[in-house]
C-alpha atoms as a PDB file:
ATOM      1  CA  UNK A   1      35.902 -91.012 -62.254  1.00  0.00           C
ATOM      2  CA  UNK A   2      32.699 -89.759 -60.098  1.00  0.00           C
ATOM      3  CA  UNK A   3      35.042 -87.866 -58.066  1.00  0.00           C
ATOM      4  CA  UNK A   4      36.777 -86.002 -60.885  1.00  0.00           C
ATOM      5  CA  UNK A   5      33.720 -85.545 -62.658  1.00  0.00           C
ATOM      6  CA  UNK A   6      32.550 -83.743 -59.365  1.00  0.00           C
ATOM      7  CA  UNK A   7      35.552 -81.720 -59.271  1.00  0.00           C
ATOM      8  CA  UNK A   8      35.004 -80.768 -63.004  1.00  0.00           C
ATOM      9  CA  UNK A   9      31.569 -79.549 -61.950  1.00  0.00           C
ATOM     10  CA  UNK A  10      32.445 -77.295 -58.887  1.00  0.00           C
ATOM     11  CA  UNK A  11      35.695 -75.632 -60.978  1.00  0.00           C
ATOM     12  CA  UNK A  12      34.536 -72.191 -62.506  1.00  0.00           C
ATOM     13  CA  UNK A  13      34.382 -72.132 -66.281  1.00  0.00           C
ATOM     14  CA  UNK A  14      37.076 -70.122 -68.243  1.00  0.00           C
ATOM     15  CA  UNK A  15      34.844 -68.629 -70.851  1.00  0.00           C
ATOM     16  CA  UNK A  16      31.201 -68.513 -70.803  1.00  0.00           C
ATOM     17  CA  UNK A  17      29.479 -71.628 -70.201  1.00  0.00           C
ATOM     18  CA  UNK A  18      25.462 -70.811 -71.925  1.00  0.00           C
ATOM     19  CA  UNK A  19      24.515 -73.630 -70.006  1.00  0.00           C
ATOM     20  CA  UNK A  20      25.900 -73.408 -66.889  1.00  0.00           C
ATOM     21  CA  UNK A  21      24.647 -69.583 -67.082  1.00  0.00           C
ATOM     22  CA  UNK A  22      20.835 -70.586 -67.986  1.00  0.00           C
ATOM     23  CA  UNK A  23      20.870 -73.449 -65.281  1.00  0.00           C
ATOM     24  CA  UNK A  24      21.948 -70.213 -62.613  1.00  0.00           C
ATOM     25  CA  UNK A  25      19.598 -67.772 -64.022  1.00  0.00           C
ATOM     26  CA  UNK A  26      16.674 -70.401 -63.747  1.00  0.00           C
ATOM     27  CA  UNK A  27      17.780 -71.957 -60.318  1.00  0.00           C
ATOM     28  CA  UNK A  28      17.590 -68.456 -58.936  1.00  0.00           C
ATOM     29  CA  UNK A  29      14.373 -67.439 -60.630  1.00  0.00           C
ATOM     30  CA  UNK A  30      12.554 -70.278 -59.079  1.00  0.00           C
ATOM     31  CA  UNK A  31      14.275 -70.423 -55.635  1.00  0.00           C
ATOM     32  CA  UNK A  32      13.938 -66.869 -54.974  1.00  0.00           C
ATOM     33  CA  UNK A  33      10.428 -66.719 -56.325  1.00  0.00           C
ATOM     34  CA  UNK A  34       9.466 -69.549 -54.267  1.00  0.00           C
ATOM     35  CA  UNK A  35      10.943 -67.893 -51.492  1.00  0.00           C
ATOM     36  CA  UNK A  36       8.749 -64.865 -51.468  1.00  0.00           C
ATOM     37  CA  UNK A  37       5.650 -66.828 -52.096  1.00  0.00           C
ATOM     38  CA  UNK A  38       6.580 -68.563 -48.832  1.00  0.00           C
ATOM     39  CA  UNK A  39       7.627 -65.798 -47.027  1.00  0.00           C
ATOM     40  CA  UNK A  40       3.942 -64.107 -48.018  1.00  0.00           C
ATOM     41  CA  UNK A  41       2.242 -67.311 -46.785  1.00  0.00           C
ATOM     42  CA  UNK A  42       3.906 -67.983 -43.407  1.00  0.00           C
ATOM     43  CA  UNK A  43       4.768 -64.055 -42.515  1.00  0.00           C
ATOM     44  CA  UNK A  44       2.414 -62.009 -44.291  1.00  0.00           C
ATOM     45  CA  UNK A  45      -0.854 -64.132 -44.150  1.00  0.00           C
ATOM     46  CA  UNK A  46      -1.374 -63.380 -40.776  1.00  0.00           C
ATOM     47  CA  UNK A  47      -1.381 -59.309 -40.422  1.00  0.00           C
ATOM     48  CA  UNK A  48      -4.163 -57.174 -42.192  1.00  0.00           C
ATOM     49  CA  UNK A  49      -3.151 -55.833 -45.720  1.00  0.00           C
ATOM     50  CA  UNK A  50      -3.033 -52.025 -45.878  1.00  0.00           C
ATOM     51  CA  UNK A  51      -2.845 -49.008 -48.853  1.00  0.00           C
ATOM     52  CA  UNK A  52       0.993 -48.794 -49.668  1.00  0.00           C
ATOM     53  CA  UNK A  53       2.811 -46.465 -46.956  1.00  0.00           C
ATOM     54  CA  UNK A  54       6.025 -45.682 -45.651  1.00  0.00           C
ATOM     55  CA  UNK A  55       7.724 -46.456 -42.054  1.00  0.00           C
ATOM     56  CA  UNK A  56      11.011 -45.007 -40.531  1.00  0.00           C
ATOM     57  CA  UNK A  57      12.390 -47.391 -38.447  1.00  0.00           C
ATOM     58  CA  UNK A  58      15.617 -45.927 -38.034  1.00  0.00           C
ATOM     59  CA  UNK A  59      15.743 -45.732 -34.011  1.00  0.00           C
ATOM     60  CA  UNK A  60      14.372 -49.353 -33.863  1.00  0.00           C
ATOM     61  CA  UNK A  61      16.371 -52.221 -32.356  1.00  0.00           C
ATOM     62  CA  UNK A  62      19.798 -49.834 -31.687  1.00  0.00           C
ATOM     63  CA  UNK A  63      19.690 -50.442 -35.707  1.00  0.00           C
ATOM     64  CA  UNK A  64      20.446 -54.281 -35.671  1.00  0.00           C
ATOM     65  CA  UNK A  65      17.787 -54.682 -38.100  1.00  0.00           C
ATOM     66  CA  UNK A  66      19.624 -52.848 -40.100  1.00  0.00           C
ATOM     67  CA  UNK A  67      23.478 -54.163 -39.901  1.00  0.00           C
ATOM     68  CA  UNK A  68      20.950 -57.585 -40.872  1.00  0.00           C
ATOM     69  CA  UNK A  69      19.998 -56.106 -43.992  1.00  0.00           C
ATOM     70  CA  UNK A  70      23.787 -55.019 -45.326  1.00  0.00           C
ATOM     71  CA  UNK A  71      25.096 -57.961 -44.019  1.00  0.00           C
ATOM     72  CA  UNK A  72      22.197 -60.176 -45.831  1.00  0.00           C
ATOM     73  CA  UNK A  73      22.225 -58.147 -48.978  1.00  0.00           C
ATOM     74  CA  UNK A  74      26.409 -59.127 -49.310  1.00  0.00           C
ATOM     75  CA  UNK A  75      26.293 -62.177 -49.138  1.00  0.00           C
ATOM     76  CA  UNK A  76      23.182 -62.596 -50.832  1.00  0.00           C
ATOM     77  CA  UNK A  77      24.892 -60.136 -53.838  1.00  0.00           C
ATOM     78  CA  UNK A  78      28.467 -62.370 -53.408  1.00  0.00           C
ATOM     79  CA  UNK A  79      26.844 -65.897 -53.640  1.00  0.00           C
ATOM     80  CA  UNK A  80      24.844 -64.551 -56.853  1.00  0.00           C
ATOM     81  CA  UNK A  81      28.557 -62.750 -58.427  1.00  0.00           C
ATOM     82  CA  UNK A  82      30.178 -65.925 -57.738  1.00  0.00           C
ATOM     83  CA  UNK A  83      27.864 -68.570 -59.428  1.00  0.00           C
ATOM     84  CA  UNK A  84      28.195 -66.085 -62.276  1.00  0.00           C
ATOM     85  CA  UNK A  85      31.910 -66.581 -61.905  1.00  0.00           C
ATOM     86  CA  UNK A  86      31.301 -70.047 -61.922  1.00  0.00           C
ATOM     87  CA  UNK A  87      29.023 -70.179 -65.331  1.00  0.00           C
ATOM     88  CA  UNK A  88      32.130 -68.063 -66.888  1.00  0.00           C
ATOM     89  CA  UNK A  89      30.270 -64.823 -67.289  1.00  0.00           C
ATOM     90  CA  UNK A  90      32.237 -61.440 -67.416  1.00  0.00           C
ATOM     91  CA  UNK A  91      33.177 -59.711 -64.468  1.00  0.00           C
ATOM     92  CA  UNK A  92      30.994 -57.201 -65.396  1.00  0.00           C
ATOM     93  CA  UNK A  93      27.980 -59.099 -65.603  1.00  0.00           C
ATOM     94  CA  UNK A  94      28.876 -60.611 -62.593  1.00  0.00           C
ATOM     95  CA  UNK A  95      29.061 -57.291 -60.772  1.00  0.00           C
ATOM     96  CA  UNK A  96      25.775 -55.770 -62.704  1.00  0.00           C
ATOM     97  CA  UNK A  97      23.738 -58.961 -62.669  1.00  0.00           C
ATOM     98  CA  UNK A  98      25.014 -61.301 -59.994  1.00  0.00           C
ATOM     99  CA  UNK A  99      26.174 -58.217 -56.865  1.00  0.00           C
ATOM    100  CA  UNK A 100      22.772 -57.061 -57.137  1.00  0.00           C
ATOM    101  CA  UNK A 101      20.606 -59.792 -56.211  1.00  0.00           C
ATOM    102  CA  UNK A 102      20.692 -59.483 -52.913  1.00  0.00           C
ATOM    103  CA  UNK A 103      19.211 -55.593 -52.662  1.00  0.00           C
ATOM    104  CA  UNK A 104      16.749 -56.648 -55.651  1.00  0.00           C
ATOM    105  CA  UNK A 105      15.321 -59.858 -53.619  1.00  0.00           C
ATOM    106  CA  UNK A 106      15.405 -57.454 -50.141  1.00  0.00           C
ATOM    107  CA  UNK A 107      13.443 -54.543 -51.601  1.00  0.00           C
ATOM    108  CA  UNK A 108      11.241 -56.412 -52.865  1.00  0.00           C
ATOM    109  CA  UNK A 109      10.334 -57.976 -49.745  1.00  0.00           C
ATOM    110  CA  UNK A 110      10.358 -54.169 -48.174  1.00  0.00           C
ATOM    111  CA  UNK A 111       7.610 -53.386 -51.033  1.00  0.00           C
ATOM    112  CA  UNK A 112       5.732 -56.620 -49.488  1.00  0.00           C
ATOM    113  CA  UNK A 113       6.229 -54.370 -46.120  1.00  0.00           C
ATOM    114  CA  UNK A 114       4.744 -51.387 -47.626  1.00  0.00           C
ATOM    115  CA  UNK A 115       1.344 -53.267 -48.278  1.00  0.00           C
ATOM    116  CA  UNK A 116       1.410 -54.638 -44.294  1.00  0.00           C
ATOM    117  CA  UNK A 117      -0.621 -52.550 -42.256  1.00  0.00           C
ATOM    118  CA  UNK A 118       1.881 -53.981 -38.903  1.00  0.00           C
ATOM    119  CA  UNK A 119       4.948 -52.554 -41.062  1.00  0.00           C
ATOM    120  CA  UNK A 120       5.743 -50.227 -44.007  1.00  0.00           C
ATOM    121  CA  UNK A 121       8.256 -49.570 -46.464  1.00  0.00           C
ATOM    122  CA  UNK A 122      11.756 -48.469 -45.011  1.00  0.00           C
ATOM    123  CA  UNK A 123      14.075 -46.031 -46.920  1.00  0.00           C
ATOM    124  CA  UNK A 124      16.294 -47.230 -43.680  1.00  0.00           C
ATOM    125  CA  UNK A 125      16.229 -50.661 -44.715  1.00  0.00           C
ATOM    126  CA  UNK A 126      16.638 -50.038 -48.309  1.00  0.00           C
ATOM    127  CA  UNK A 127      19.493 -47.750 -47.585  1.00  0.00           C
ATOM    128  CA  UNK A 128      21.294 -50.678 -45.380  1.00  0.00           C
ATOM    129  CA  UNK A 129      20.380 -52.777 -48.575  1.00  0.00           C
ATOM    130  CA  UNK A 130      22.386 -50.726 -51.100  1.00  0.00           C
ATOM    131  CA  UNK A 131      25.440 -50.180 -48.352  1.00  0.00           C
ATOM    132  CA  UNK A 132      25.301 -53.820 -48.004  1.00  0.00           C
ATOM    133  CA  UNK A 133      25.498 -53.822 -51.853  1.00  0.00           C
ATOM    134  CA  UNK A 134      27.952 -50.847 -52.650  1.00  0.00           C
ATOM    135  CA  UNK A 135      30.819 -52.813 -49.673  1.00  0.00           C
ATOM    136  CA  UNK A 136      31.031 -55.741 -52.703  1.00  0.00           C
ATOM    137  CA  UNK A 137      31.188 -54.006 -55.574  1.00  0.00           C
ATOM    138  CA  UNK A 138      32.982 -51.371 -54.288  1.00  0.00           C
ATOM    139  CA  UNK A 139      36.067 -53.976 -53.411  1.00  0.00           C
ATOM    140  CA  UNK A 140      35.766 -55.591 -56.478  1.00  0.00           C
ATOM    141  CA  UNK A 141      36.285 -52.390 -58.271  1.00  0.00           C
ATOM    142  CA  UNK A 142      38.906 -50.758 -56.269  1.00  0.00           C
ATOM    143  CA  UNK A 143      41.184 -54.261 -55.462  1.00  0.00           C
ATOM    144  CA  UNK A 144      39.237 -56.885 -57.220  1.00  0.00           C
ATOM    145  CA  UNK A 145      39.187 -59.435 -54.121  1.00  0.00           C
ATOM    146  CA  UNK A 146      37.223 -58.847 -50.932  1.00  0.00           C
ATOM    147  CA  UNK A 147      39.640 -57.971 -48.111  1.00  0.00           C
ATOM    148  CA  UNK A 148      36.359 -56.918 -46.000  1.00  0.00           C
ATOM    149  CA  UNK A 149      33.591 -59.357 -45.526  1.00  0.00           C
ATOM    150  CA  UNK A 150      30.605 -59.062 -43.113  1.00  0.00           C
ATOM    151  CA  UNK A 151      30.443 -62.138 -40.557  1.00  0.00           C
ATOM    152  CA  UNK A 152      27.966 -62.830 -38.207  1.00  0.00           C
ATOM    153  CA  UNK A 153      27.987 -65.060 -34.736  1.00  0.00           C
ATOM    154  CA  UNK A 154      24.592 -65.212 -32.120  1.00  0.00           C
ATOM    155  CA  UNK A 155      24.494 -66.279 -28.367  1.00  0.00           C
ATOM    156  CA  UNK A 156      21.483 -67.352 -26.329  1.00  0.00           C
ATOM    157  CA  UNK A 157      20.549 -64.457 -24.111  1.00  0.00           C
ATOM    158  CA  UNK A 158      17.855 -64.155 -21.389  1.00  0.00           C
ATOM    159  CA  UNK A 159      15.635 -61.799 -23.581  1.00  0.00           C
ATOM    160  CA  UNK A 160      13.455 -64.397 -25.762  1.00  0.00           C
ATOM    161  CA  UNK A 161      12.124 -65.714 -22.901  1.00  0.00           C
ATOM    162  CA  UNK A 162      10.706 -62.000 -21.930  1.00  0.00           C
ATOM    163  CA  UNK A 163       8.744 -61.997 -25.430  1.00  0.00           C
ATOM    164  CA  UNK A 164       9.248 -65.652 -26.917  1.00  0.00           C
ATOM    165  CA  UNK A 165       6.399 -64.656 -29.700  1.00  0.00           C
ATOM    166  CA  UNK A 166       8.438 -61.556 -30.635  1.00  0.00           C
ATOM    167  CA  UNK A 167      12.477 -62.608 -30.252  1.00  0.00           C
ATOM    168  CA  UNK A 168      11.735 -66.595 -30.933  1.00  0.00           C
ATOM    169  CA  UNK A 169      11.055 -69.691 -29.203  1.00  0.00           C
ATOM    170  CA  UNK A 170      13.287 -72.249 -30.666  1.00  0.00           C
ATOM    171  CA  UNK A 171      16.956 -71.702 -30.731  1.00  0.00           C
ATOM    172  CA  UNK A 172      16.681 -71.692 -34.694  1.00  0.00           C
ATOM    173  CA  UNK A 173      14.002 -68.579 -34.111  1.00  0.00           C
ATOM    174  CA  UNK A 174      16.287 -66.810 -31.493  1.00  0.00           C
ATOM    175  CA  UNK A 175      19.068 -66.932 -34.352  1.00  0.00           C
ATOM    176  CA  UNK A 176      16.853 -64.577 -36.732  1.00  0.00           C
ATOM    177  CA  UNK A 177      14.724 -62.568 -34.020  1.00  0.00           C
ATOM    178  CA  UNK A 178      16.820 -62.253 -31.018  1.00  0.00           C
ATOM    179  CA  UNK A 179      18.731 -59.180 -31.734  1.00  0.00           C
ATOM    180  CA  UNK A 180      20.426 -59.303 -28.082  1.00  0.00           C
ATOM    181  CA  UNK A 181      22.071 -62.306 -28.951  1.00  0.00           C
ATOM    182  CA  UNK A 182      23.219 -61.087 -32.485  1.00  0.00           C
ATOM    183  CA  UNK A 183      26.701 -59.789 -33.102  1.00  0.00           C
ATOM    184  CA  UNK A 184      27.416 -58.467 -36.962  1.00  0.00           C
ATOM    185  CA  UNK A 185      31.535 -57.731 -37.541  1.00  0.00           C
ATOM    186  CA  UNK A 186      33.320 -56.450 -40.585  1.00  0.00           C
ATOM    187  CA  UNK A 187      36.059 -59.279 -40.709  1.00  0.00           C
ATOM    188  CA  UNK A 188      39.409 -57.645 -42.461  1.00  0.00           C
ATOM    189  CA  UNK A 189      42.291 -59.983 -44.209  1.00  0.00           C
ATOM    190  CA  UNK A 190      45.209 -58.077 -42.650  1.00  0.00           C
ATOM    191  CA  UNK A 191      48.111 -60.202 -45.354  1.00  0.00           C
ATOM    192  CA  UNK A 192      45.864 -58.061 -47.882  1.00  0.00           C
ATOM    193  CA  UNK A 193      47.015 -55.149 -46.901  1.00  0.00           C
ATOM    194  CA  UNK A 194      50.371 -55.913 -46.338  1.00  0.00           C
ATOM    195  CA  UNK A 195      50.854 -58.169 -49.085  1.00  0.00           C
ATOM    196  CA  UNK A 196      55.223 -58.051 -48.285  1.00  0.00           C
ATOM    197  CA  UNK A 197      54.652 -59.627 -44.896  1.00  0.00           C
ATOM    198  CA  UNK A 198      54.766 -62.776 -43.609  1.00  0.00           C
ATOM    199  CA  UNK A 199      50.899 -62.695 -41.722  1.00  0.00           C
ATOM    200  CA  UNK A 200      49.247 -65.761 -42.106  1.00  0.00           C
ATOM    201  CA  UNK A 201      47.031 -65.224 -45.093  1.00  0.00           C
ATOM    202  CA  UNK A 202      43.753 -66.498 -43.318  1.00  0.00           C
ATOM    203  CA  UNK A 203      44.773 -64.237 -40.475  1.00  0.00           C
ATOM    204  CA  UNK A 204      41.893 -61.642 -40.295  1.00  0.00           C
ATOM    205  CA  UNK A 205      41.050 -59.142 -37.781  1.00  0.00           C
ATOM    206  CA  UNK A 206      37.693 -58.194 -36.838  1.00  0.00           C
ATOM    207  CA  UNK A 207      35.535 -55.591 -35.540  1.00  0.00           C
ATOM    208  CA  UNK A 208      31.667 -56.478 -34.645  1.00  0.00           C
ATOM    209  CA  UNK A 209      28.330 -54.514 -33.270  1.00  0.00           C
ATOM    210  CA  UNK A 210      25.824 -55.893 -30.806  1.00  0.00           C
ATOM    211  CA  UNK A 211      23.048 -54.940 -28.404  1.00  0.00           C
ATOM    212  CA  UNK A 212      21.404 -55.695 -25.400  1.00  0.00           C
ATOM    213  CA  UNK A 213      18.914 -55.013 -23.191  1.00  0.00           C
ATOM    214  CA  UNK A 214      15.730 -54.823 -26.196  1.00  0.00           C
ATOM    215  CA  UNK A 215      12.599 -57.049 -25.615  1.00  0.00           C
ATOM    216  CA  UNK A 216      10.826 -54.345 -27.734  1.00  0.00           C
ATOM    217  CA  UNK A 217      11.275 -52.136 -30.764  1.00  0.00           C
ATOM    218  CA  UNK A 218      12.174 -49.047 -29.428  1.00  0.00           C
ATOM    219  CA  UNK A 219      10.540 -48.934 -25.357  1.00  0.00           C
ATOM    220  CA  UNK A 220      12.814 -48.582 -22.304  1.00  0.00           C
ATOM    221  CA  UNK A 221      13.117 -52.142 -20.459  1.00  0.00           C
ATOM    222  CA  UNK A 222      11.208 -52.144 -17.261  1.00  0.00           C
ATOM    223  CA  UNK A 223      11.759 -56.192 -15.507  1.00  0.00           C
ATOM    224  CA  UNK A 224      15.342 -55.363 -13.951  1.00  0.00           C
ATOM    225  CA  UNK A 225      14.678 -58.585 -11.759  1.00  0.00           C
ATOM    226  CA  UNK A 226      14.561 -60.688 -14.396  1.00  0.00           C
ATOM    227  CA  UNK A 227      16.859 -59.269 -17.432  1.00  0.00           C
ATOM    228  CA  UNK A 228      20.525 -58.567 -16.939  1.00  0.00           C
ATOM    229  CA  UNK A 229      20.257 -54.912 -18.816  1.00  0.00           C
ATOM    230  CA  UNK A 230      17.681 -52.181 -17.399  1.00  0.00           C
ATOM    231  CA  UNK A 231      19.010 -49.769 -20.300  1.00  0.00           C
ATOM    232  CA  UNK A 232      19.628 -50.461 -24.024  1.00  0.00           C
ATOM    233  CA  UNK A 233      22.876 -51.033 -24.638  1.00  0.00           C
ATOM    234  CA  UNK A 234      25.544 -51.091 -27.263  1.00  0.00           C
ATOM    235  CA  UNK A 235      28.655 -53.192 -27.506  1.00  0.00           C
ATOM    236  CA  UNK A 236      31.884 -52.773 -29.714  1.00  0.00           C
ATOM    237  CA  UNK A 237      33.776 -55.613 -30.562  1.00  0.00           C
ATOM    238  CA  UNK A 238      37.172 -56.301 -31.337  1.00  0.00           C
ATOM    239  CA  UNK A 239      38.730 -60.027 -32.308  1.00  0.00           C
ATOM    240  CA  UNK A 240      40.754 -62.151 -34.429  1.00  0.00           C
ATOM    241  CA  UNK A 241      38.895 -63.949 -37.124  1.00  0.00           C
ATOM    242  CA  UNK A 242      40.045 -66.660 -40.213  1.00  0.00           C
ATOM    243  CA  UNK A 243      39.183 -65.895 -43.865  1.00  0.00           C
ATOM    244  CA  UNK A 244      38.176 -69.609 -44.805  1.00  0.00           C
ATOM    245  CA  UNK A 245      38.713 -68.430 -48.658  1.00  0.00           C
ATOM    246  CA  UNK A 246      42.119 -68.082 -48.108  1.00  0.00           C
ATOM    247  CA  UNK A 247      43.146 -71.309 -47.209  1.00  0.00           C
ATOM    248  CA  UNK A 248      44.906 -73.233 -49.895  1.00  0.00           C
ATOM    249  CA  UNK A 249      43.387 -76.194 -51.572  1.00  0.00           C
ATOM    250  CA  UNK A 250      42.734 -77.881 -54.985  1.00  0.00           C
ATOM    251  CA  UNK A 251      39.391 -79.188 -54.058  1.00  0.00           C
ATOM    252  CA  UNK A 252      36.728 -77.208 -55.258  1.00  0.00           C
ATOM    253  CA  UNK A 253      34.268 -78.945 -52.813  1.00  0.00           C
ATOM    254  CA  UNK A 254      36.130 -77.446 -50.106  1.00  0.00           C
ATOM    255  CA  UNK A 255      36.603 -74.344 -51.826  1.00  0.00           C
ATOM    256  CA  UNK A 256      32.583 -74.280 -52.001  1.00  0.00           C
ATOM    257  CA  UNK A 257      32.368 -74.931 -48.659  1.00  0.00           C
ATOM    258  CA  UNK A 258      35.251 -72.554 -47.475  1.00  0.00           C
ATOM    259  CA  UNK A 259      33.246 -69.595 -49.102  1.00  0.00           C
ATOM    260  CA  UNK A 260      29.544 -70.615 -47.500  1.00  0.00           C
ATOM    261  CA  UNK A 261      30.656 -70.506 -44.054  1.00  0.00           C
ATOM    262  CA  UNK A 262      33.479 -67.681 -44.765  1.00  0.00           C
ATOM    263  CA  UNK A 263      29.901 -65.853 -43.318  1.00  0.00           C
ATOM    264  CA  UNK A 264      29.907 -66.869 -39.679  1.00  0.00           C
ATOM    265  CA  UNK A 265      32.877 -65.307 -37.877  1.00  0.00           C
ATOM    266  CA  UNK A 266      35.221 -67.815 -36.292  1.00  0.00           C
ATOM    267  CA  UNK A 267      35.021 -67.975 -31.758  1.00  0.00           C
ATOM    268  CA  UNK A 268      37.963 -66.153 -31.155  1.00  0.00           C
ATOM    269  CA  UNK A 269      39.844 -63.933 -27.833  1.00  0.00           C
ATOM    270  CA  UNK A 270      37.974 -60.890 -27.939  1.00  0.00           C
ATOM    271  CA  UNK A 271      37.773 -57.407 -26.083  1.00  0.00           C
ATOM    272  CA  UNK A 272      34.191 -55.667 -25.641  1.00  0.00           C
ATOM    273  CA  UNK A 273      33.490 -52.336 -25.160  1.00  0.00           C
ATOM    274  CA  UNK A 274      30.162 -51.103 -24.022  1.00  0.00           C
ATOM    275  CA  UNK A 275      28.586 -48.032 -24.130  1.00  0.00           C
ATOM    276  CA  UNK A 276      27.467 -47.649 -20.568  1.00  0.00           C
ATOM    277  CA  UNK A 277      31.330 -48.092 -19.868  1.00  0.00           C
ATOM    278  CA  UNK A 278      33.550 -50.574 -19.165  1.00  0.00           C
ATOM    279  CA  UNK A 279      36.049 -52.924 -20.956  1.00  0.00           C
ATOM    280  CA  UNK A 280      35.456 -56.443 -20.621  1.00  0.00           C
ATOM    281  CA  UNK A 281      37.878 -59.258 -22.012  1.00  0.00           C
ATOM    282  CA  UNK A 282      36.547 -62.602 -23.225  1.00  0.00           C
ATOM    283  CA  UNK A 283      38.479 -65.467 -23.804  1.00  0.00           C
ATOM    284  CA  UNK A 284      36.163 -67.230 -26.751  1.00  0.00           C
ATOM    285  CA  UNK A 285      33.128 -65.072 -27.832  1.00  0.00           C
ATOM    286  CA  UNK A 286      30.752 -65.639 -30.071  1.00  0.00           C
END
């Protein structure tokens, strides 16, 4: 009985559940709010405020930063459209209310920026926001499903022990800071667009960014003795991936689960191509 009452739980309402829609609304008031009063205590707390002023960051980081920001404001946007879904609110309230979380939470955060005299507000970032944004929407609007999804995988690299303060000291740090290790892809269901052919329908294939060779912003590397890259570098990706949404079950537990991780993209054969030249062939990267 606790089982199928848990199952009754998870499974998206047909019509609008006021309940389930208030309990969403709150539980994202209050977990979002909370989450940029922390962020201002632990992050911003420690640089001196300054007048409101503007930053372009575009050339920083080979523009990881700002794959980071689309990729964060999907996800952020799909999580928020689908516990709409789930409450058994319209699809357009879903798409107005629930898509746009994720580039309302991130710029305000990039307002917080504006006041930090060590950072400032980034039409960049807010751009990479809204692209992040527009890829949801847009799919739901032109083949309501998401045959593209953002995906992200991250690799220890050599770099965060150049500047441990700046690219992390823990492995849990590296993950967020260490943009050499980070690899963002744009994971495509290939059965969705060939819906007459017999490709597995988890079968995805994917395409992903990375860079290497940054222990700062935007300065040339100089310790060739110690780091593997003397040059920044860019790296093109191509691999096969799984679309966890689209394997078939009942259980909406696994369903849940399926669509949480459907963000990391699965270790796979993969070809790289860098931009200093060369083709290199990996038999699992991540």
């Amino acid at each position: 009985m606790a089982q199928n009452q848990f199952q009754d739980f998870l499974t998206p309402s047909d019509t609008l559940n006021i309940a389930r829609r208030n309990t969403v609304v709150i539980s994202e008031t209050v977990a979002l709010g909370g989450a940029l009063v922390g962020l201002n205590q632990l992050w911003y707390k420690d640089y001196k405020k300054s007048d409101f002023h503007f930053k372009n960051d575009n050339a920083h980081w080979l523009q990881m930063d700002k794959a980071g920001h689309a990729f964060s404001a999907y996800h952020m946007g799909r999580f928020g459209a689908e516990l709409l879904e789930w409450s058994g609110a319209s699809k357009k309230s879903q798409l107005i209310y629930g898509s746009t979380l994720g580039f309302a939470f991130l710029s305000t955060v990039e307002v917080m920026d504006g006041y930090s005299a060590e950072w400032g507000f980034s039409w960049g970032d807010v751009a990479a926001n809204a692209s992040g944004t527009a890829l949801y929407v847009g799919q739901e609007l032109l083949w309501n499903e998401q045959r593209i999804v953002p995906k992200f995988s991250f690799h220890r690299t050599p770099y965060a022990g150049a500047r441990p303060e700046v690219l992390g000291s823990t492995f849990s740090e590296e993950i967020l800071k260490d943009y050499n290790g980070q690899t963002y892809w744009l994971s495509a269901n290939i059965h969705s667009f060939f819906k007459e052919s017999k490709i597995p329908k988890w079968l995805n294939l994917a395409v992903g960014y990375g860079g290497e060779g940054m222990i700062t912003a935007n300065d040339a590397l100089v310790n060739t003795i110690f780091l593997p890259e003397k040059e920044r570098t860019r790296q093109f990706y191509i691999s096969f991936d799984v679309d966890l949404t689209k394997i078939q079950t009942q259980n909406h537990f696994l369903k849940t689960l399926f669509s949480v991780f459907n963000t990391i993209k699965v270790p796979a054969p993969t070809l790289e191509f860098r931009e200093l030249g060369g083709v290199k062939g990996r038999i699992l990267y991540f």
